[in-house]
C-alpha atoms as a PDB file:
ATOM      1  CA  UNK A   1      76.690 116.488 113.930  1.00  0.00           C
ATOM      2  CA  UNK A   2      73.309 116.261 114.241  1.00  0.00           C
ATOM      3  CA  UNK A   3      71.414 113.205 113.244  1.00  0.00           C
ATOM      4  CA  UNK A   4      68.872 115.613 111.421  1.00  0.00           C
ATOM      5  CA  UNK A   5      71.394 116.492 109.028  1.00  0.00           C
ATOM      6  CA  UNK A   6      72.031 112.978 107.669  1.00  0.00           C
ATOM      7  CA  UNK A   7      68.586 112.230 107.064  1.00  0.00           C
ATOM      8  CA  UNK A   8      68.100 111.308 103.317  1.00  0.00           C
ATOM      9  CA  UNK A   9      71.961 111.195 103.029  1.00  0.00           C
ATOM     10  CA  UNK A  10      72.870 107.567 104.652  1.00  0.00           C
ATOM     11  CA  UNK A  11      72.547 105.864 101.972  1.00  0.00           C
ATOM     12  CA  UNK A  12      74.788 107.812  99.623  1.00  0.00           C
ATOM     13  CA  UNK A  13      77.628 108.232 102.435  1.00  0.00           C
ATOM     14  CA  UNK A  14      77.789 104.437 102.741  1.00  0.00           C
ATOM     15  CA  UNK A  15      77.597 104.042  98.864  1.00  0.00           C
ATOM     16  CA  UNK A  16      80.959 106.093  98.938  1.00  0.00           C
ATOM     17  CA  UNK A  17      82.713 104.344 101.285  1.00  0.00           C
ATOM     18  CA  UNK A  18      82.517 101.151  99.769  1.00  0.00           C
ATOM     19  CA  UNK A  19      83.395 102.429  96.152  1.00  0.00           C
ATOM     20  CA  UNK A  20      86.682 101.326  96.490  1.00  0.00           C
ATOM     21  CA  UNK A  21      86.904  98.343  98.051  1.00  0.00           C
ATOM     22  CA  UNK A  22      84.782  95.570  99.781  1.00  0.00           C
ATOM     23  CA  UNK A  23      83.849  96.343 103.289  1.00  0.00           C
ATOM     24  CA  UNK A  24      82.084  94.291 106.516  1.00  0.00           C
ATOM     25  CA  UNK A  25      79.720  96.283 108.312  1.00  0.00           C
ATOM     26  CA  UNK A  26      81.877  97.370 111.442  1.00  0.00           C
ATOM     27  CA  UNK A  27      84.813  98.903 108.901  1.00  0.00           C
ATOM     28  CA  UNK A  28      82.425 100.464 107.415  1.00  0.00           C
ATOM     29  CA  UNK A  29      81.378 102.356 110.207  1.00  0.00           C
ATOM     30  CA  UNK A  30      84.757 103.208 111.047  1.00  0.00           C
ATOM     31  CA  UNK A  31      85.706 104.630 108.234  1.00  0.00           C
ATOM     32  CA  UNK A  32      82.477 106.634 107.944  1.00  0.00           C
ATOM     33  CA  UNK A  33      84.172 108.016 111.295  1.00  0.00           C
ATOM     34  CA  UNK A  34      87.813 108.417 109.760  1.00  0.00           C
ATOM     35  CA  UNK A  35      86.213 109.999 106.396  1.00  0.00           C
ATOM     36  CA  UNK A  36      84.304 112.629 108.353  1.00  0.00           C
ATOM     37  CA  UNK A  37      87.334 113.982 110.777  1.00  0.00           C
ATOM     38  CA  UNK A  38      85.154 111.525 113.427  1.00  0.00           C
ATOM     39  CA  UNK A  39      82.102 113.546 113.308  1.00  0.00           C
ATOM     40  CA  UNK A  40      79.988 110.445 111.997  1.00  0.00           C
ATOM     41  CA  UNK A  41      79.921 108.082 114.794  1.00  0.00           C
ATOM     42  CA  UNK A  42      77.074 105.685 113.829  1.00  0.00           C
ATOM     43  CA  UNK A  43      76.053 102.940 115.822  1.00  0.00           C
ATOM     44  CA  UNK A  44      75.294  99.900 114.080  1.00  0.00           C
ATOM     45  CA  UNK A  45      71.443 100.285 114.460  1.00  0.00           C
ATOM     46  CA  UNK A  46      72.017 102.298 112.422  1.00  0.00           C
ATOM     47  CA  UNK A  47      74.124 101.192 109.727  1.00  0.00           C
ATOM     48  CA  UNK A  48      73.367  97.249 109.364  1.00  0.00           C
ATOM     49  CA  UNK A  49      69.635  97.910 108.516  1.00  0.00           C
ATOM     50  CA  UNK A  50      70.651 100.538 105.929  1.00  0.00           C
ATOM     51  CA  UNK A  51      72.809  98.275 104.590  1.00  0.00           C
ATOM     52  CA  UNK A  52      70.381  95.473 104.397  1.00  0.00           C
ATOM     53  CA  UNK A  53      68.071  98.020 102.510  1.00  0.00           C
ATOM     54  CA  UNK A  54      70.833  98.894 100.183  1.00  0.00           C
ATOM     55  CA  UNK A  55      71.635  95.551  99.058  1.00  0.00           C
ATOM     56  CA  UNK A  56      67.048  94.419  98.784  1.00  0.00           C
ATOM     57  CA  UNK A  57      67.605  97.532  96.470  1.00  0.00           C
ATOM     58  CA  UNK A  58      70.705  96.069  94.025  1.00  0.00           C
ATOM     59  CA  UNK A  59      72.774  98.785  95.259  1.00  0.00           C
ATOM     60  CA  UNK A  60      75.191  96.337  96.950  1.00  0.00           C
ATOM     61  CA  UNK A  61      76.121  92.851  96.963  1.00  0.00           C
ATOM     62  CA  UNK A  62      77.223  90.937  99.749  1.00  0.00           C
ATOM     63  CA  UNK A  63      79.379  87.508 100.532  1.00  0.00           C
ATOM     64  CA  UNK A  64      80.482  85.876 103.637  1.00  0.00           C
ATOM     65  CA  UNK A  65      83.726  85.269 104.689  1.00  0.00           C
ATOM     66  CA  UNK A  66      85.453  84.073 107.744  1.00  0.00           C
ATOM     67  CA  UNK A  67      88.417  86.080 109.501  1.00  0.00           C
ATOM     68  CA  UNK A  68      90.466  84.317 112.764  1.00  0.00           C
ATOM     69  CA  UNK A  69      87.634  81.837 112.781  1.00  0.00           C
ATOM     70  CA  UNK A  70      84.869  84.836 112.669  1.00  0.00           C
ATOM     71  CA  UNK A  71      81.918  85.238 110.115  1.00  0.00           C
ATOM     72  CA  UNK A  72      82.061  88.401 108.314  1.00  0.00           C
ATOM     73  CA  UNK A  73      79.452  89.767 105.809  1.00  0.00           C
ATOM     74  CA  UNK A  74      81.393  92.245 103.059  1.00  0.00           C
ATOM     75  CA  UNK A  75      79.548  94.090 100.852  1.00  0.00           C
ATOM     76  CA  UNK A  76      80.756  95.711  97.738  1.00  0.00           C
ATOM     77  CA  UNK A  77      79.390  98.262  95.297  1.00  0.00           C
ATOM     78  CA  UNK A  78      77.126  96.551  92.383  1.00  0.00           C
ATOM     79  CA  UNK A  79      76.800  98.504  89.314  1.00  0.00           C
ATOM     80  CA  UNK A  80      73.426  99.701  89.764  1.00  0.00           C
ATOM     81  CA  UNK A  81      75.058 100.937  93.325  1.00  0.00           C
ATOM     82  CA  UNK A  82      78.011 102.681  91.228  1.00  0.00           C
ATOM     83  CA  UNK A  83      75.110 104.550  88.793  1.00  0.00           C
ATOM     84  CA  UNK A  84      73.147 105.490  91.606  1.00  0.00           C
ATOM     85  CA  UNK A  85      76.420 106.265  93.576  1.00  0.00           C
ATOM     86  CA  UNK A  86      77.096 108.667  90.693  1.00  0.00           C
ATOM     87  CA  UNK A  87      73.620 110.424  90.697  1.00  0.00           C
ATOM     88  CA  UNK A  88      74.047 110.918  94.499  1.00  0.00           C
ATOM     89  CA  UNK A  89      77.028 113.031  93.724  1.00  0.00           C
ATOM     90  CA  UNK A  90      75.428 115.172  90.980  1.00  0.00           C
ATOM     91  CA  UNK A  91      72.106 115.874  93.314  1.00  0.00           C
ATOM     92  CA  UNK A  92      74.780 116.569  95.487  1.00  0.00           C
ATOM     93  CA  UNK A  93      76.091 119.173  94.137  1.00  0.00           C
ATOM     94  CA  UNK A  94      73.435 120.582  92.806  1.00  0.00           C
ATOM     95  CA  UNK A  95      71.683 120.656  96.054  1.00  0.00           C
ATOM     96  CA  UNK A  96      74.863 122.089  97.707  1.00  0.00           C
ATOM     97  CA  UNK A  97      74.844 125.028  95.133  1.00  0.00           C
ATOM     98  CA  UNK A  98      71.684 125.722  95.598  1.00  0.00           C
ATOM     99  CA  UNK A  99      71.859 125.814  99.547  1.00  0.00           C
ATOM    100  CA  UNK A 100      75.647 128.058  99.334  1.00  0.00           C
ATOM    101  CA  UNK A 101      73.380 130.774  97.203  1.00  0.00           C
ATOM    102  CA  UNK A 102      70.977 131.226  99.970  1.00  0.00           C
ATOM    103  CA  UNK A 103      72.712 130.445 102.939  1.00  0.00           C
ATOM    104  CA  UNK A 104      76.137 133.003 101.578  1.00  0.00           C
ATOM    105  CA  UNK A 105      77.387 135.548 103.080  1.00  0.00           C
ATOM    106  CA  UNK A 106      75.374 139.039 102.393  1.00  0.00           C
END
């Protein structure tokens, strides 16, 4: 997939994958890849500063934890994340609606 493609949607994809349950940074990149059949394969210059930006912005919240002696930041959905998590979705679709009208077959 083409890097293109995700601009403007990072933030949102990462928003989803967290919903659920707390996350470090290298699961979720991984499951980013798992999530989309492996066709997200992010490095993590790309992810960790998004993620940093996500959490300035009250979207996440994050706490330390230590796993077979390691540091590990987790980060979680806060509820402004979950509201704007929520709008994502509906833009989403909207936008995808929009773009199946054009783009559809003749």
């Amino acid at each position: 997939m083409k890097a293109d493609a995700l601009r403007g949607h990072l933030d949102s994809l990462i928003l989803a994958v967290v919903e659920k349950q707390p996350l470090h940074g290298y699961a979720i990149i991984e499951a980013l890849s798992v999530r989309s059949g492996g066709e997200l394969d992010l490095p993590t210059g790309t992810i960790y500063p998004a993620l940093r930006r996500l959490e300035k912005a009250g979207y996440l919240d994050s706490s330390w934890s230590e796993v077979g002696g390691r540091k590990r930041r987790t980060y979680e959905l806060s509820p402004a994340g979950r509201s704007a998590l929520a709008a994502h979705r509906q833009e989403w679709r909207t936008f995808s609606q929009v773009v199946s009208g054009v783009l559809g077959e003749a």
